[in-house]
N, C-alpha and C. Protein backbone atom coordinates (compact mmCIF):
# COMPACT_ATOMS: atom_id res chain seq x y z
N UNK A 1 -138.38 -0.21 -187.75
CA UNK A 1 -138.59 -1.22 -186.73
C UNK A 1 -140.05 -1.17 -186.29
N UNK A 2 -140.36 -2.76 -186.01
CA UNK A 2 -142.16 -2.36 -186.02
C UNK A 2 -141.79 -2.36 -183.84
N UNK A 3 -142.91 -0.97 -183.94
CA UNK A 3 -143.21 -0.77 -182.48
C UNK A 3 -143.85 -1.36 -181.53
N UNK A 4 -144.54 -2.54 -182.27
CA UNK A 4 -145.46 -3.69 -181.61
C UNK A 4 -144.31 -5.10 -180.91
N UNK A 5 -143.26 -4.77 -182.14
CA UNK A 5 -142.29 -6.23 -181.74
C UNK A 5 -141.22 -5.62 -180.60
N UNK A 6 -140.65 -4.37 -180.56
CA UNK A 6 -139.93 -3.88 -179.94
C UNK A 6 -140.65 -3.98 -178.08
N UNK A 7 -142.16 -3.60 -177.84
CA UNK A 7 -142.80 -3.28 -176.86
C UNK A 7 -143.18 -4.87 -176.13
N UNK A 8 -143.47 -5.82 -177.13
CA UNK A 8 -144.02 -6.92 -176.97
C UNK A 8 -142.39 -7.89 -176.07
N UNK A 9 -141.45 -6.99 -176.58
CA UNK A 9 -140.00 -8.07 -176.65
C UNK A 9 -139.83 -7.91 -175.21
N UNK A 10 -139.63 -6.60 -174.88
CA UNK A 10 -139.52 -5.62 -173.70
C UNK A 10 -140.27 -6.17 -172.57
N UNK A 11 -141.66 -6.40 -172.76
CA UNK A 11 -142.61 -6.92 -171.67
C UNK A 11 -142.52 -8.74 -171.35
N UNK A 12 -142.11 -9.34 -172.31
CA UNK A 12 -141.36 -10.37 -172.60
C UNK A 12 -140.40 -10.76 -171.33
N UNK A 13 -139.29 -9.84 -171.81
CA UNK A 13 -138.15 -9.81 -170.84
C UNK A 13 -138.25 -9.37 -169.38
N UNK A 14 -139.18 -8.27 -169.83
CA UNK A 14 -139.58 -7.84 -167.95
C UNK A 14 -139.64 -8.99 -166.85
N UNK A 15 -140.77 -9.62 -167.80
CA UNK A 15 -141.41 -11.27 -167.18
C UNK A 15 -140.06 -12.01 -166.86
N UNK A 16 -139.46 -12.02 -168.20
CA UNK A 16 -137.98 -13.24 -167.61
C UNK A 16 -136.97 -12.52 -166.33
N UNK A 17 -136.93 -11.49 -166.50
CA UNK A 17 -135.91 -10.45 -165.47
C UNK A 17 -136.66 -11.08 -164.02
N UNK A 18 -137.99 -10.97 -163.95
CA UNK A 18 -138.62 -10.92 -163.17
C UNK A 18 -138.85 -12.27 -162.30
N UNK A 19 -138.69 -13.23 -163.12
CA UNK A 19 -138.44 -14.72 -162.63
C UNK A 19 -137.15 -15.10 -162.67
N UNK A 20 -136.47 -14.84 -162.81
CA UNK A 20 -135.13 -14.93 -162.80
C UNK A 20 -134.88 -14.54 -161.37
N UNK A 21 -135.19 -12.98 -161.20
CA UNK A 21 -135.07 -12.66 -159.73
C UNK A 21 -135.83 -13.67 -158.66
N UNK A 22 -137.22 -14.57 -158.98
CA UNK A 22 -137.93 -15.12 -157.87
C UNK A 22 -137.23 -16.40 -157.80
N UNK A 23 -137.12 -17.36 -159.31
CA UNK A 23 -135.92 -17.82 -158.61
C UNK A 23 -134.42 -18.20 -158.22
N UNK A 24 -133.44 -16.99 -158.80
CA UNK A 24 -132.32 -17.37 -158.33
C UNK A 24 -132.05 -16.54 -157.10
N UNK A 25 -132.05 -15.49 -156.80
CA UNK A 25 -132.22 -14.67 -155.30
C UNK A 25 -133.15 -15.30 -154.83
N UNK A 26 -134.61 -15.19 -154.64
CA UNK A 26 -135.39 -15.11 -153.78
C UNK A 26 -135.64 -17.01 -153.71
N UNK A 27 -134.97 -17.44 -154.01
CA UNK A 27 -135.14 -18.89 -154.22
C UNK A 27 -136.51 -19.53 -153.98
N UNK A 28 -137.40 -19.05 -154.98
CA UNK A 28 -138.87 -19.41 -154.66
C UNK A 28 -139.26 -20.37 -156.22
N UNK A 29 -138.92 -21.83 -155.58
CA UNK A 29 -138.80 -22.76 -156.61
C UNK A 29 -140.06 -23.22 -157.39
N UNK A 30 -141.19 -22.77 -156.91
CA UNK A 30 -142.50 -22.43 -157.38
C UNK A 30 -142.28 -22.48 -158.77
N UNK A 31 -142.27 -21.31 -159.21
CA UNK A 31 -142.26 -20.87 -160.56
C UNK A 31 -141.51 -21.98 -161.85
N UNK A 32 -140.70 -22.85 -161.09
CA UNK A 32 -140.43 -24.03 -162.12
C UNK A 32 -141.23 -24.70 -162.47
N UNK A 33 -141.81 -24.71 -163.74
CA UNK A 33 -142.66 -25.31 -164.14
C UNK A 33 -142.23 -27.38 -164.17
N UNK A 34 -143.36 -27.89 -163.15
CA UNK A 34 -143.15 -29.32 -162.98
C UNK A 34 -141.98 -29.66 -162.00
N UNK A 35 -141.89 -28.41 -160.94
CA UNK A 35 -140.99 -29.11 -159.78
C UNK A 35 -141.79 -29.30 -158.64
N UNK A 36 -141.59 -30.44 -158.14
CA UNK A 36 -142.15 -30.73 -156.90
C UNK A 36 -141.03 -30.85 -155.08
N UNK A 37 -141.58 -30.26 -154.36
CA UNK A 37 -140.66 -30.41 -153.60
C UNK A 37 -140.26 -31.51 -152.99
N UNK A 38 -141.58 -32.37 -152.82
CA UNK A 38 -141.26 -33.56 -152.26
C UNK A 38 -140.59 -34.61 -152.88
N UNK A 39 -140.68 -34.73 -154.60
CA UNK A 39 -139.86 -35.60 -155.52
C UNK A 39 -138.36 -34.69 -155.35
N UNK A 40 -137.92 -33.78 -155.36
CA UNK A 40 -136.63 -33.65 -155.70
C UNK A 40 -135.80 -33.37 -154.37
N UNK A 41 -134.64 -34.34 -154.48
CA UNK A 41 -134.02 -34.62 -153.58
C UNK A 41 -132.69 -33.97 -153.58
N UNK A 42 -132.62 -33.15 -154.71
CA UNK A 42 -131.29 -32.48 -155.20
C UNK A 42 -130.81 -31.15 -154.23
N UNK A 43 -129.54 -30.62 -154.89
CA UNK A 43 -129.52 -28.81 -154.21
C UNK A 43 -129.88 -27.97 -154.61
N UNK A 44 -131.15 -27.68 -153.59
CA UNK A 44 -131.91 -26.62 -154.36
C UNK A 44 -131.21 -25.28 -154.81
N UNK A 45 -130.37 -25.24 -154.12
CA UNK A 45 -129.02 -23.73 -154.77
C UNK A 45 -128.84 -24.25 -155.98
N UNK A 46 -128.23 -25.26 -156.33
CA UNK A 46 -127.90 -24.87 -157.77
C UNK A 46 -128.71 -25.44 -158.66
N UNK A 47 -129.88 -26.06 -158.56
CA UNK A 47 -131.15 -25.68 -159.56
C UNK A 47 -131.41 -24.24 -159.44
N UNK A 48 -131.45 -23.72 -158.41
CA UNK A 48 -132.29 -21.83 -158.56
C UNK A 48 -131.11 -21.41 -159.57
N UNK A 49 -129.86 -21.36 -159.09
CA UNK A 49 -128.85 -20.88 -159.85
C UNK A 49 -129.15 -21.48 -161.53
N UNK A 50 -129.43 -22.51 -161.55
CA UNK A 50 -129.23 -22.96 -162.97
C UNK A 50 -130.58 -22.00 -163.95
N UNK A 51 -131.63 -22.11 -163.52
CA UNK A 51 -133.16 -21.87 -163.87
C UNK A 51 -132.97 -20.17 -164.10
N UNK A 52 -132.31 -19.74 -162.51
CA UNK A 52 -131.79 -18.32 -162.60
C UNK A 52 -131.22 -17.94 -164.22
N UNK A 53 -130.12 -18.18 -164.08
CA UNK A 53 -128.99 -17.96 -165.17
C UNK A 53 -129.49 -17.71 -166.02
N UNK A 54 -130.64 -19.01 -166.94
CA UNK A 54 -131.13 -19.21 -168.18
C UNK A 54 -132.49 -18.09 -168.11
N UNK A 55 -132.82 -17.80 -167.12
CA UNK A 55 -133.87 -16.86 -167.70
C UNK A 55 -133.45 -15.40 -167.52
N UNK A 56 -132.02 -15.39 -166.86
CA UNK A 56 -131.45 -14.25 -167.15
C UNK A 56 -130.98 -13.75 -168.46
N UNK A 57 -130.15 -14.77 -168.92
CA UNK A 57 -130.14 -14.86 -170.36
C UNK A 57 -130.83 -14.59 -171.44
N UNK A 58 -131.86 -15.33 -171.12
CA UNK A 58 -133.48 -15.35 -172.33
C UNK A 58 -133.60 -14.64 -172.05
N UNK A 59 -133.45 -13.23 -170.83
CA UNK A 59 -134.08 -12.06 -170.87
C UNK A 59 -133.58 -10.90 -171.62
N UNK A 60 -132.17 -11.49 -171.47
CA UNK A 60 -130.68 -10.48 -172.22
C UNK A 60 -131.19 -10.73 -173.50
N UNK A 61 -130.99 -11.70 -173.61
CA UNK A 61 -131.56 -12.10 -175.18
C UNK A 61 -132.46 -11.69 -176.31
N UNK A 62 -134.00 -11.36 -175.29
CA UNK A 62 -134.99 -10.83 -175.89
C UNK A 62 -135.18 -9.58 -176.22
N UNK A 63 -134.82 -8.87 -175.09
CA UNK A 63 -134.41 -7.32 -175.38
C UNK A 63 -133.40 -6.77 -176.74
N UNK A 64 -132.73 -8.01 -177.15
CA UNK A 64 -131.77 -7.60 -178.06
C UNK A 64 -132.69 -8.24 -179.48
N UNK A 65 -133.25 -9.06 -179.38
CA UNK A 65 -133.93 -9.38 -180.49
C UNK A 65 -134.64 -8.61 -181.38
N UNK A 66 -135.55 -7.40 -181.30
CA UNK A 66 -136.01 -6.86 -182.05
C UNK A 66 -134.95 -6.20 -183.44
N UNK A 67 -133.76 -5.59 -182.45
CA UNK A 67 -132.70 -4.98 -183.00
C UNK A 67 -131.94 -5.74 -184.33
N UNK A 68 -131.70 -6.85 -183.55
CA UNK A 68 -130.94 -8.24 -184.50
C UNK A 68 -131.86 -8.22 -185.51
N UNK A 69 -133.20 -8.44 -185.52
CA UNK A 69 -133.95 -8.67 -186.80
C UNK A 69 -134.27 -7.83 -187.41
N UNK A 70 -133.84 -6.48 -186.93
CA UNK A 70 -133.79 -5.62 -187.59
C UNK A 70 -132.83 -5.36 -188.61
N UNK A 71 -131.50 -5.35 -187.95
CA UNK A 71 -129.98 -5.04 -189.05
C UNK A 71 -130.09 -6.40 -189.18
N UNK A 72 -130.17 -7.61 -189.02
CA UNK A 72 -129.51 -8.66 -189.51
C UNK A 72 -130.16 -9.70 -190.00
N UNK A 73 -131.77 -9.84 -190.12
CA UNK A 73 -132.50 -10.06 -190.33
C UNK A 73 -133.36 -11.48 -189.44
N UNK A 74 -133.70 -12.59 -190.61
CA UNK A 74 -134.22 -13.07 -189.96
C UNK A 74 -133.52 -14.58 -189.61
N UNK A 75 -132.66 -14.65 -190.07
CA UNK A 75 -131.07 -15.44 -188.93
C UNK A 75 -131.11 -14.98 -187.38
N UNK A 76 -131.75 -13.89 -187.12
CA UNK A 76 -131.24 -13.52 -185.59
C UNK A 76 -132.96 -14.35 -185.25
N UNK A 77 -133.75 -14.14 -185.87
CA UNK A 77 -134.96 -15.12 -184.92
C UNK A 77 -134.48 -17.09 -184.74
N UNK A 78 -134.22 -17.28 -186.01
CA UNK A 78 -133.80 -18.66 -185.74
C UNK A 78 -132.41 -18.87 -184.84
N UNK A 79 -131.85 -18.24 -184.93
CA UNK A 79 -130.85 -18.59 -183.67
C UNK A 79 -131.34 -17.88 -182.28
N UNK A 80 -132.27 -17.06 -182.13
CA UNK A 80 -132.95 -17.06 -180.82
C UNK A 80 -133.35 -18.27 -180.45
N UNK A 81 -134.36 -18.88 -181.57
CA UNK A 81 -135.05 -20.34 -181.43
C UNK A 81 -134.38 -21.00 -180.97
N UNK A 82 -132.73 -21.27 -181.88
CA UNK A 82 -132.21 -22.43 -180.98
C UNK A 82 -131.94 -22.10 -180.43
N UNK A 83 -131.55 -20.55 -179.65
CA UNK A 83 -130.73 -20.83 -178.56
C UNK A 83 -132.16 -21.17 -177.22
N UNK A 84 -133.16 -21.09 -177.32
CA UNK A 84 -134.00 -21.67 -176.01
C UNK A 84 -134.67 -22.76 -176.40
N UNK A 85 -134.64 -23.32 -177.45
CA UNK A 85 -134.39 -24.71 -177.58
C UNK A 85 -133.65 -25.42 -177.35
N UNK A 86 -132.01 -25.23 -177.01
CA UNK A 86 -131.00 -25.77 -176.82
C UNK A 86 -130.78 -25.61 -175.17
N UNK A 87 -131.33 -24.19 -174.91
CA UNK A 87 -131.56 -24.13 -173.49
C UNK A 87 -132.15 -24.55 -172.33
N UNK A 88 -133.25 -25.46 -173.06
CA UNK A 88 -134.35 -25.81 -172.17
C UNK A 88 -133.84 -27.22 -172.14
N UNK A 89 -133.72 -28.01 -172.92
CA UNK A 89 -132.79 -29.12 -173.21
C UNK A 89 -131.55 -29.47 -171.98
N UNK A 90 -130.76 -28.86 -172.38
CA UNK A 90 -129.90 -28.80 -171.34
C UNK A 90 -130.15 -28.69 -170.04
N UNK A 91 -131.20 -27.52 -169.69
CA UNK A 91 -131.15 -27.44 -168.57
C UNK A 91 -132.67 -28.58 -168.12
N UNK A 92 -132.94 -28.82 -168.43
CA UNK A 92 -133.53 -30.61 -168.40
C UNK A 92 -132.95 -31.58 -167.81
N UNK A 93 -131.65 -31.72 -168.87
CA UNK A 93 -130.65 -32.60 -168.17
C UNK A 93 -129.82 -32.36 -167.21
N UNK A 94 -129.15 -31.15 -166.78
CA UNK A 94 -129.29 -30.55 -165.81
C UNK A 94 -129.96 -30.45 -164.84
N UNK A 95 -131.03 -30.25 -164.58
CA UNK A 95 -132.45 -30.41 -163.31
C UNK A 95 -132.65 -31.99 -162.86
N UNK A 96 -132.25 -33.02 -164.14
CA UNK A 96 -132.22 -34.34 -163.50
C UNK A 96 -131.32 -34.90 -162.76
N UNK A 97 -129.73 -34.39 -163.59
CA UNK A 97 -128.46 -34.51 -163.36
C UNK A 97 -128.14 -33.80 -161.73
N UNK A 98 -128.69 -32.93 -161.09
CA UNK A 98 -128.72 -32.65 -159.89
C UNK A 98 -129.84 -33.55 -158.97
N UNK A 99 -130.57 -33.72 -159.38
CA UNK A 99 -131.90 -34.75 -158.70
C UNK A 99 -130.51 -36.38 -158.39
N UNK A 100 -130.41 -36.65 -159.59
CA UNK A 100 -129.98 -38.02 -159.62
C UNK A 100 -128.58 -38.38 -158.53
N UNK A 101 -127.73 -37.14 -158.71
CA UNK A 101 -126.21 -37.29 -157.87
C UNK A 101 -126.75 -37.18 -156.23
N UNK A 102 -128.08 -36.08 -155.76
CA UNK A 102 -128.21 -36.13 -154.46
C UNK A 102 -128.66 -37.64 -153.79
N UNK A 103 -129.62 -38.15 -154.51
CA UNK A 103 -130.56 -39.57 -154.33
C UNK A 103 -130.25 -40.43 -154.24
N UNK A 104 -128.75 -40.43 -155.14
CA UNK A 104 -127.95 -41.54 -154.57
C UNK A 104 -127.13 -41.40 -153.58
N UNK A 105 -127.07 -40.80 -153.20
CA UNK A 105 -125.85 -40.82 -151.51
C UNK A 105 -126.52 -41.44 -150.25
């Protein structure tokens, strides 16, 4: 196992652990890249929760990655890919899909 991908994965995830905590606890909506407070009219609980989740995940995720491409090769990088390609996606439509249901009431 190379010691550069294992250390690099690790510091990786720190970062996601680490925003994950600012925003689903500490609900500091900052860190969403392209949210504004004054455009979004949604609940901000369950955007933090949503944004939370997924970079909790990607963090679970990354930490396990070196390993996967290790025994299993390089199938475990392309399904990393999609899975935060598929993740960011969603939660896209998601981040609008909460904007759109508050704005109209």
């Amino acid at each position: 196992m190379l010691w550069g991908t294992l250390v690099g994965c690790l510091f990786a995830s720190l970062f996601l652990f680490g925003s994950a905590y600012l925003i689903w606890y500490k609900k500091d909506l900052t860190f969403i890249a392209g949210y504004d407070e004054k455009k979004f009219k949604g609940d901000k609980d369950r955007l933090a929760r949503a944004y939370g989740i997924f970079c909790l995940a990607s963090g679970i995720l990354t930490v396990i990655l070196p390993f996967a491409l290790e025994f299993i090769g390089s199938y475990a990088g392309a399904l990393f890919g999609i899975w935060l390609t598929m993740g960011v996606v969603v939660l896209t439509f998601c981040s609008q899909s909460l904007n759109k249901k508050s704005s109209g009431s």
